[in-house]
Protein backbone atom coordinates (compact mmCIF):
# COMPACT_ATOMS: atom_id res chain seq x y z
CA UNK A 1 0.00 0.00 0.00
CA UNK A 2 2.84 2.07 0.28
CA UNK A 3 5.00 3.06 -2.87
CA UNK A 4 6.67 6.05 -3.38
CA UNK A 5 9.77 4.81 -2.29
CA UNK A 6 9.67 1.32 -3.40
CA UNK A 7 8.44 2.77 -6.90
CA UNK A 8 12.00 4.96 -6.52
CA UNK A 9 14.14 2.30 -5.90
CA UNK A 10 12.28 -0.59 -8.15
CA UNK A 11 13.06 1.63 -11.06
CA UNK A 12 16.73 2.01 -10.06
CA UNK A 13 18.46 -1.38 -11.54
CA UNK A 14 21.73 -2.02 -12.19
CA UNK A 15 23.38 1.29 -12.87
CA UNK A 16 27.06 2.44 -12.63
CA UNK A 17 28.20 5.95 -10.97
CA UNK A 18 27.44 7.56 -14.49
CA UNK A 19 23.89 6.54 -14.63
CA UNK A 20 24.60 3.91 -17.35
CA UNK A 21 23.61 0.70 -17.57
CA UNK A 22 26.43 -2.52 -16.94
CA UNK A 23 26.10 -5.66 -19.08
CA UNK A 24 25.67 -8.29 -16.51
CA UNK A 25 24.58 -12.32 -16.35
CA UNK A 26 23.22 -11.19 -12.92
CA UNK A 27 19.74 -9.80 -11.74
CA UNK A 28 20.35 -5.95 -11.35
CA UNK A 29 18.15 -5.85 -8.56
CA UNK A 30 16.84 -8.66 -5.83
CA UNK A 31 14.17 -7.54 -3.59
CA UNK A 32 13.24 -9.63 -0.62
CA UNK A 33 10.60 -9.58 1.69
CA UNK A 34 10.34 -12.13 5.07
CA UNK A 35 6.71 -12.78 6.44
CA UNK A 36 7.03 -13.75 10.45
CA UNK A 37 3.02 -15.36 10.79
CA UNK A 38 1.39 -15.20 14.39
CA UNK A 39 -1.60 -17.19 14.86
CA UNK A 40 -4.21 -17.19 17.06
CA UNK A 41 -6.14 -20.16 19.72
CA UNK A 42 -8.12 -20.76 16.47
CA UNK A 43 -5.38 -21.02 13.89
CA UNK A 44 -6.57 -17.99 12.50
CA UNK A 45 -3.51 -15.23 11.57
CA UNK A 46 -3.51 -12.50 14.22
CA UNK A 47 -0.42 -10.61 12.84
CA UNK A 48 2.14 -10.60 9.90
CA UNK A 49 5.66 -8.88 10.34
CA UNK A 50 6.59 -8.29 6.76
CA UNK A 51 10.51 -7.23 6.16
CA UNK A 52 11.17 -5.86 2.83
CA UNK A 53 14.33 -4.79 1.28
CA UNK A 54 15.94 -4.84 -2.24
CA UNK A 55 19.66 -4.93 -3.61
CA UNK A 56 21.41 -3.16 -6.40
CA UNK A 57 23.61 -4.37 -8.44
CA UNK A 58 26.90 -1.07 -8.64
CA UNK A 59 29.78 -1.33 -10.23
CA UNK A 60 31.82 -1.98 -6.94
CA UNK A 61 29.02 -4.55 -5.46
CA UNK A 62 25.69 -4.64 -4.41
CA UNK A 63 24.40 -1.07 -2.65
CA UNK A 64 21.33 -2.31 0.00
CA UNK A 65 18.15 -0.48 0.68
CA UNK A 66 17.11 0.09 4.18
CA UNK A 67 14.97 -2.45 5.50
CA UNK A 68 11.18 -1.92 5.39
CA UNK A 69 9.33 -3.13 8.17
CA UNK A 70 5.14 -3.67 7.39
CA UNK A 71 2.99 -4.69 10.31
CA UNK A 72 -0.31 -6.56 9.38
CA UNK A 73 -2.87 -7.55 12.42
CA UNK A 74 -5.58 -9.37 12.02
CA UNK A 75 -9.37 -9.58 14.13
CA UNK A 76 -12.20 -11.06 12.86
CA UNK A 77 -15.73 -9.58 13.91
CA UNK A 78 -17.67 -12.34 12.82
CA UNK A 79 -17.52 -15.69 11.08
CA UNK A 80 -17.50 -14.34 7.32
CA UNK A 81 -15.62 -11.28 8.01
CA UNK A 82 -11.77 -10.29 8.83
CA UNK A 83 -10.25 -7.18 9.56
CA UNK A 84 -6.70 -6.37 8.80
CA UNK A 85 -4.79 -3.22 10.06
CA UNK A 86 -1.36 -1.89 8.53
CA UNK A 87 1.08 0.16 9.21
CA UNK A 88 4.54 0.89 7.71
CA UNK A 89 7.58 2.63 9.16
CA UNK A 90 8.13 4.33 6.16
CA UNK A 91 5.14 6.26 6.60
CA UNK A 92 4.66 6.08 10.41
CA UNK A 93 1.54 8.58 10.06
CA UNK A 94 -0.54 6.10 8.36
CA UNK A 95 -2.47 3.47 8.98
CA UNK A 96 -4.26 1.30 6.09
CA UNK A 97 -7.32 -0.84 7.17
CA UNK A 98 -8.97 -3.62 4.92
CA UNK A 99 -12.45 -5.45 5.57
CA UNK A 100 -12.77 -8.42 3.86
CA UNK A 101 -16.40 -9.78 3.79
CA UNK A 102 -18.05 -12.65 2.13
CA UNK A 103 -19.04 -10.76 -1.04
CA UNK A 104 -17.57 -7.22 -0.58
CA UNK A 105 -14.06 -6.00 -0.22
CA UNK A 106 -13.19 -2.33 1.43
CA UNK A 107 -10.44 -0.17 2.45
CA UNK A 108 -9.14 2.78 3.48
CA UNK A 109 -5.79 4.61 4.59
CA UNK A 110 -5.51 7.43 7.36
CA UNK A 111 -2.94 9.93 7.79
CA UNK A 112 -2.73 11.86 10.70
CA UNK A 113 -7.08 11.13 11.33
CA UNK A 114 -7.43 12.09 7.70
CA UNK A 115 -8.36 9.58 5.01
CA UNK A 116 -6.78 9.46 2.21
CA UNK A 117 -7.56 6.58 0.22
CA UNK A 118 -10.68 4.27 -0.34
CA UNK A 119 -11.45 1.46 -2.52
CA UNK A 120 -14.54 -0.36 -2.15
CA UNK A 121 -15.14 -3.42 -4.31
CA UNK A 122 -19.01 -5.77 -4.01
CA UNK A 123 -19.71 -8.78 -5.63
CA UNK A 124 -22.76 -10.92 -6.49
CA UNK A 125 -21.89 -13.85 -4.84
CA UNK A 126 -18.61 -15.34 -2.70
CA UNK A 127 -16.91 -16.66 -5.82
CA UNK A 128 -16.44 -12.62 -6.48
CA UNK A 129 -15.93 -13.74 -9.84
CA UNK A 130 -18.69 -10.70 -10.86
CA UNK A 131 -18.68 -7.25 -9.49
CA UNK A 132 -21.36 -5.34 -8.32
CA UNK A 133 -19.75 -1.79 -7.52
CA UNK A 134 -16.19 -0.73 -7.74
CA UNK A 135 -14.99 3.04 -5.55
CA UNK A 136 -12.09 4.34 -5.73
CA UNK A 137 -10.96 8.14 -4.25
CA UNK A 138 -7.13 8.99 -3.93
CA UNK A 139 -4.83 10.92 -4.81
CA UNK A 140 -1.11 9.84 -6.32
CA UNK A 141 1.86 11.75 -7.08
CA UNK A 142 4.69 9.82 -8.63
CA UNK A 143 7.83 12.04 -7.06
CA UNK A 144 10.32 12.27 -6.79
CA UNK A 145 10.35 9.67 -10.23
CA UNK A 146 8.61 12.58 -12.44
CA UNK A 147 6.10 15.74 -12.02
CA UNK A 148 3.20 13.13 -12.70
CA UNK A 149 -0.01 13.34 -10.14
CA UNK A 150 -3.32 11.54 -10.38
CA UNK A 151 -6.91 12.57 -9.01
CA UNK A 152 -9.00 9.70 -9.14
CA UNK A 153 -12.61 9.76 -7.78
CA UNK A 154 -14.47 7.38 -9.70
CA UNK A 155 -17.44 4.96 -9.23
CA UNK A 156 -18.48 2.24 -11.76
CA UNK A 157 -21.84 0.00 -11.06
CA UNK A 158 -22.28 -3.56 -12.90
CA UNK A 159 -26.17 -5.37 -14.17
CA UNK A 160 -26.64 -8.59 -14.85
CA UNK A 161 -29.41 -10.47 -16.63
CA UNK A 162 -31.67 -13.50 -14.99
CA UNK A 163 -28.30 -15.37 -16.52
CA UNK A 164 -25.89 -13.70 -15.27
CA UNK A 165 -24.55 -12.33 -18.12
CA UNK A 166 -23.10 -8.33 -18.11
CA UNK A 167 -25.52 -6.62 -19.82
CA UNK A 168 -24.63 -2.65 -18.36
CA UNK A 169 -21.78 -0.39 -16.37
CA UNK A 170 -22.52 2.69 -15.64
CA UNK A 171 -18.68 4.61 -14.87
CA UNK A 172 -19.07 8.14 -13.24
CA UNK A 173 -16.00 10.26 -12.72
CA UNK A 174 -17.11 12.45 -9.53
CA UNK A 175 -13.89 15.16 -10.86
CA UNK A 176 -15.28 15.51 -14.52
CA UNK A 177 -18.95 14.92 -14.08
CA UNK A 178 -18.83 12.55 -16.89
CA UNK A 179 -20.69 9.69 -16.95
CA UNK A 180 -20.39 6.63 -19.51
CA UNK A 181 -23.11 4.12 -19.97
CA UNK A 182 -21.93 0.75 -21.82
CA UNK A 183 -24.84 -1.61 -22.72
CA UNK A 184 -23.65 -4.99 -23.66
CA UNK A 185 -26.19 -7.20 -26.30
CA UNK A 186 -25.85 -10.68 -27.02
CA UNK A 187 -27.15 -11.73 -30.99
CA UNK A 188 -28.83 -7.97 -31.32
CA UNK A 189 -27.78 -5.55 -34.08
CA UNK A 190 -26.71 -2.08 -33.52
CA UNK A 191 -30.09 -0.89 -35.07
CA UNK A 192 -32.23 -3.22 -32.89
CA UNK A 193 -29.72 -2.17 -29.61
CA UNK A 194 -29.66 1.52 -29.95
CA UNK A 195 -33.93 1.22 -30.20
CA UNK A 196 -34.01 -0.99 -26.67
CA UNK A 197 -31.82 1.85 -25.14
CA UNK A 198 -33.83 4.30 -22.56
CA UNK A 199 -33.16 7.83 -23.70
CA UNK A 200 -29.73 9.44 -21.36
CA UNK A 201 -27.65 12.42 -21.36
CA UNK A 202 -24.64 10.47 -20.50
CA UNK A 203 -22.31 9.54 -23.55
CA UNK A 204 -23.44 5.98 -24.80
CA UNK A 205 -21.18 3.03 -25.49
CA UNK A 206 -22.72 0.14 -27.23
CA UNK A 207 -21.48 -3.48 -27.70
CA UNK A 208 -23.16 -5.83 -29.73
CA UNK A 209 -21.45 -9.61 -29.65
CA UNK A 210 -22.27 -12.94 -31.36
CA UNK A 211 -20.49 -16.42 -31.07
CA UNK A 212 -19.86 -18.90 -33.45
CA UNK A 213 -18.57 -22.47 -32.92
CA UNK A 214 -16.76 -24.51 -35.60
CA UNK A 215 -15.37 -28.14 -34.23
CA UNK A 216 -13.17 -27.21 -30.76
CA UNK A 217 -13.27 -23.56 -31.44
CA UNK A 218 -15.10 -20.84 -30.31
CA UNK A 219 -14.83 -17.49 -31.69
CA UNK A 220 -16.54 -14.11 -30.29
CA UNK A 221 -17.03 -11.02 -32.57
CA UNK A 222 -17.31 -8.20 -30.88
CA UNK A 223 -18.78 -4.51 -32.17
CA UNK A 224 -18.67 -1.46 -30.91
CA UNK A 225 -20.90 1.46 -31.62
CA UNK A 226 -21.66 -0.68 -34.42
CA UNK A 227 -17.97 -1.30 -35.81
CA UNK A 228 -16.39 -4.61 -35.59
CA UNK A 229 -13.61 -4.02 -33.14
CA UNK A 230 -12.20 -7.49 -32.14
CA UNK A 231 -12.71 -11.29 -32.08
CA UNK A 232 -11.75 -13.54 -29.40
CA UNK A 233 -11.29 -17.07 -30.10
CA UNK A 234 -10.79 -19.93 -27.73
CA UNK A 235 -9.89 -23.52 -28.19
CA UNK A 236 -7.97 -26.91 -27.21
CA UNK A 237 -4.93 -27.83 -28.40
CA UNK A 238 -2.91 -30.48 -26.94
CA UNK A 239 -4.67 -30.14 -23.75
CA UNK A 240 -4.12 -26.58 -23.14
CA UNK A 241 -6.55 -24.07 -23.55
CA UNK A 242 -6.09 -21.23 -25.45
CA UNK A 243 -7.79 -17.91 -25.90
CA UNK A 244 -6.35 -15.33 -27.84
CA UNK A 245 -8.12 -11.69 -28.98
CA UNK A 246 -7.18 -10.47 -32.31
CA UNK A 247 -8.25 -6.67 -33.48
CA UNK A 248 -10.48 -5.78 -36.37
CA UNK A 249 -7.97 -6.86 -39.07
CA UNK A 250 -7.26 -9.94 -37.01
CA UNK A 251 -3.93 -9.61 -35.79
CA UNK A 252 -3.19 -11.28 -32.83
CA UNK A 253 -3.57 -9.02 -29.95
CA UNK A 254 -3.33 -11.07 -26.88
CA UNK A 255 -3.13 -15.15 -25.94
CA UNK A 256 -3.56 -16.63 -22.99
CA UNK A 257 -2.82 -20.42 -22.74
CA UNK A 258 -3.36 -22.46 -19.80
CA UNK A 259 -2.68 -25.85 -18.42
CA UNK A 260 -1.34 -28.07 -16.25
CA UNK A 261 2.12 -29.69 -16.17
CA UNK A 262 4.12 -31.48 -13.30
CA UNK A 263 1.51 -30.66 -10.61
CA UNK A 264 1.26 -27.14 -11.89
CA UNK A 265 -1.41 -25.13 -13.04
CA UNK A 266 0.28 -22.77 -15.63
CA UNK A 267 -0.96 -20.09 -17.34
CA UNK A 268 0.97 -17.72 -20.07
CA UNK A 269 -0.42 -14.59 -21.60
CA UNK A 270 1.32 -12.92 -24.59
CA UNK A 271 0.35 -8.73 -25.02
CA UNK A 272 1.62 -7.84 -28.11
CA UNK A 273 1.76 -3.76 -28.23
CA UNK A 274 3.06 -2.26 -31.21
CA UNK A 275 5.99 -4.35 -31.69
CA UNK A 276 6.69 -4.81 -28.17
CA UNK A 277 6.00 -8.33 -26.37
CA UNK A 278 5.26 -8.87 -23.06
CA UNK A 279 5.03 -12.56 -21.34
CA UNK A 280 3.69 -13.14 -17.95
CA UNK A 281 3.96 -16.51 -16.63
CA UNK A 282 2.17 -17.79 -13.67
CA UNK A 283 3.04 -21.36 -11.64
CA UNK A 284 0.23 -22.41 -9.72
CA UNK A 285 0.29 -25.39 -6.86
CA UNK A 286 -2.79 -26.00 -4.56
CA UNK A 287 -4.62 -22.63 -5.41
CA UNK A 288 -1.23 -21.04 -4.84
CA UNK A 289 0.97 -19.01 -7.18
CA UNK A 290 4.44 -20.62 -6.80
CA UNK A 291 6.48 -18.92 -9.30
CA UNK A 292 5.66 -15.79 -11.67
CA UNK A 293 8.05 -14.40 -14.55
CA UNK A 294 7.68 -11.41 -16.18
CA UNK A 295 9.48 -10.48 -19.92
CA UNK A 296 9.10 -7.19 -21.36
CA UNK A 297 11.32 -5.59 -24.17
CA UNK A 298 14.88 -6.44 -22.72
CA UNK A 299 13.33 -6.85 -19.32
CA UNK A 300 13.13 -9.79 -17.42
CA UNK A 301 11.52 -10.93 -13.63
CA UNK A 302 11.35 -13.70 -11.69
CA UNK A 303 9.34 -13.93 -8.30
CA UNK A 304 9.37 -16.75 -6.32
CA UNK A 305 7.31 -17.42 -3.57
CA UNK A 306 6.75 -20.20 -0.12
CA UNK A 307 4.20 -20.72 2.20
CA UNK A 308 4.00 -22.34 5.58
CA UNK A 309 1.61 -25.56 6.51
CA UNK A 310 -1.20 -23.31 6.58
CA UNK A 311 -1.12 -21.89 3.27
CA UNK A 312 -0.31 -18.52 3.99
CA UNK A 313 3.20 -16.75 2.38
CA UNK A 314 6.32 -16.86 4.56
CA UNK A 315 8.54 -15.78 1.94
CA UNK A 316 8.44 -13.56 -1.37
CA UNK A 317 11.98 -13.10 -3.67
CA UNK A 318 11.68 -10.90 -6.87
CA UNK A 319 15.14 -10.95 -9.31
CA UNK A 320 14.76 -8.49 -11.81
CA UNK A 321 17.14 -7.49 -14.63
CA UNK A 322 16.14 -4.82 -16.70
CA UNK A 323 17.78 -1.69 -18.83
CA UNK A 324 16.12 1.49 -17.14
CA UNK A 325 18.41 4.48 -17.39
CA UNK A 326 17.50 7.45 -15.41
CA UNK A 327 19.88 10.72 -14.54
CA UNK A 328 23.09 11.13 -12.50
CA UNK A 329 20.36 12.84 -9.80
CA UNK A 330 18.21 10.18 -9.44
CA UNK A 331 21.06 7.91 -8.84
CA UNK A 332 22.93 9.95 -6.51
CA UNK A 333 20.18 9.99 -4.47
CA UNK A 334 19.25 6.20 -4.49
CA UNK A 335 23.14 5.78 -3.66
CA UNK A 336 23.00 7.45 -0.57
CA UNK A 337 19.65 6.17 0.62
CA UNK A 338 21.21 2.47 0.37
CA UNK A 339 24.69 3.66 2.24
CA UNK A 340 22.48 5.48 4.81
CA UNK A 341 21.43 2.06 6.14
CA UNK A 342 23.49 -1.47 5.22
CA UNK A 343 20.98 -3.66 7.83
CA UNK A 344 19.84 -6.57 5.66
CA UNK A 345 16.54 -8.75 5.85
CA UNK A 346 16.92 -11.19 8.77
């Protein structure tokens, strides 16, 4: 939940004293983080000590952040609800709180008595494979990286039909006044669609979809506001499933493929943008994500993670290697952050 800093120092890899970028084998950057689980009488967590810290790859050796200490309890006011407080030394005048119900998720983040963040996420049912609502309200600056700063206050409502299929979202931006209604129809033309639409001052955004199956495969078409933007297709092959979205001349856009292989349930999705490619591989084992690697134009990470005999994560390790450049400034600074404090993760 808290990010300025880590955002400062995750986009500091492997750079020499004049901001340029070594050829290594090794990860530039390796960013650990230790999770010390405390149960309670009912084998229930009742508080996480989370360490954090990442290394850099300089010319002369590794240069260490300072440790980051994040301090999770847990209460739980009835059986289909927990509670979980945080607080991080980095930012010792706030305090994030998360309520996680049965079908609804919320949170919100003090600083000094003032909030300054909420999210609020419902669902239709405890799968919370559907939402109902989504709120967000924050504000983000991205200092000292760049002069960037966000305003978000935003609501967006989901319908269903008796089927449960999406059939409307309704997104209002509280800053802009805007509102955008998107009406989803299944086997309708624009013509008949735009007819079964209740007259609204908001701007409009219509999707009209129709399937068609030939043998194993599956393929979507998709138009909006009446023009045929994409096609999704899915399929078996081999025993993996694949679904991959191609645009309105039908090149490939994005694939996901997913299977399972020596106990693990894998899944790989391909975003093609522009020329660039970017891979995300996930290793599933028991419900839990195992391994994930991440490959984006000359970028490259691999997180690891463990869990202890109840399922919950006792350790997280992220190796990245990448070929960010950023000024002599920047890394001064991120230099003397690391030499301000050599403790390591214990």
């Amino acid at each position: 939940m808290k990010t300025v800093y880590s955002l400062l120092y995750g986009m500091l890899f492997l750079l020499s004293s004049c901001g340029q970028l070594r050829e290594q084998d090794e990860y530039n950057t390796v960013r650990t983080a230790v999770y010390t689980n405390s149960y309670d009488a009912n084998g229930r967590l009742s508080k996480v000590v989370i360490k954090q810290q990442s290394r850099y790859l300089d010319k002369l050796g590794y240069l260490w952040e300072p440790v980051n200490v994040t301090v999770q309890r847990y209460n739980y006011p009835d059986i289909d609800t927990y509670i979980i407080t945080e607080t991080n030394d980095l930012f010792p005048n706030e305090i994030s709180t998360t309520i996680i119900g049965e079908t609804f998720e919320k949170s919100y983040t003090l600083k000094n008595n003032d909030t300054i963040k909420i999210h609020v996420r419902t669902y239709t049912d405890a799968t919370k494979s559907k939402p109902l609502l989504e709120r967000d309200k924050y504000k983000f600056s991205s200092f000292p990286i760049d002069d960037y700063e966000e305003n978000v206050n935003t609501e967006t409502l989901y319908y269903y039909d008796e089927n449960g299929n999406q059939t409307q979202i309704i997104e209002n931006d509280f800053n802009s006044g805007e509102t955008i209604e998107t009406h989803r129809f299944k086997d309708l033309q624009y013509e008949q669609a735009i007819k079964a639409i209740p007259k609204s001052k908001n701007k409009l955004k219509i999707i009209c979809y129709s399937e068609e199956t030939n043998a194993d495969t599956t393929t979507t078409i998709y138009r909006v506001d009446n023009n045929i933007s994409y096609y999704v297709k899915q399929y078996v092959d081999n025993g993996k499933t694949i679904k991959a979205t191609f645009d309105e001349n039908q090149k490939l856009q994005d694939k996901t493929t997913s299977y399972t292989a020596d106990g693990l349930d894998i899944e790989i999705r391909e975003l093609i943008d522009n020329e660039n490619v970017l891979i995300d591989s996930t290793y599933c084992k028991g419900g839990k994500e195992v391994k994930y690697v991440n490959i984006f134009s000359g970028s490259k990470s691999v997180t690891t993670s463990e869990y202890d005999e109840k399922g919950n994560i006792i350790l997280k390790i992220e190796k990245s290697k990448s070929d960010i450049k950023v000024s002599d400034e920047e890394l001064d600074e991120m230099i003397q952050r690391c030499k301000e404090s050599p403790k390591t993760v214990q």
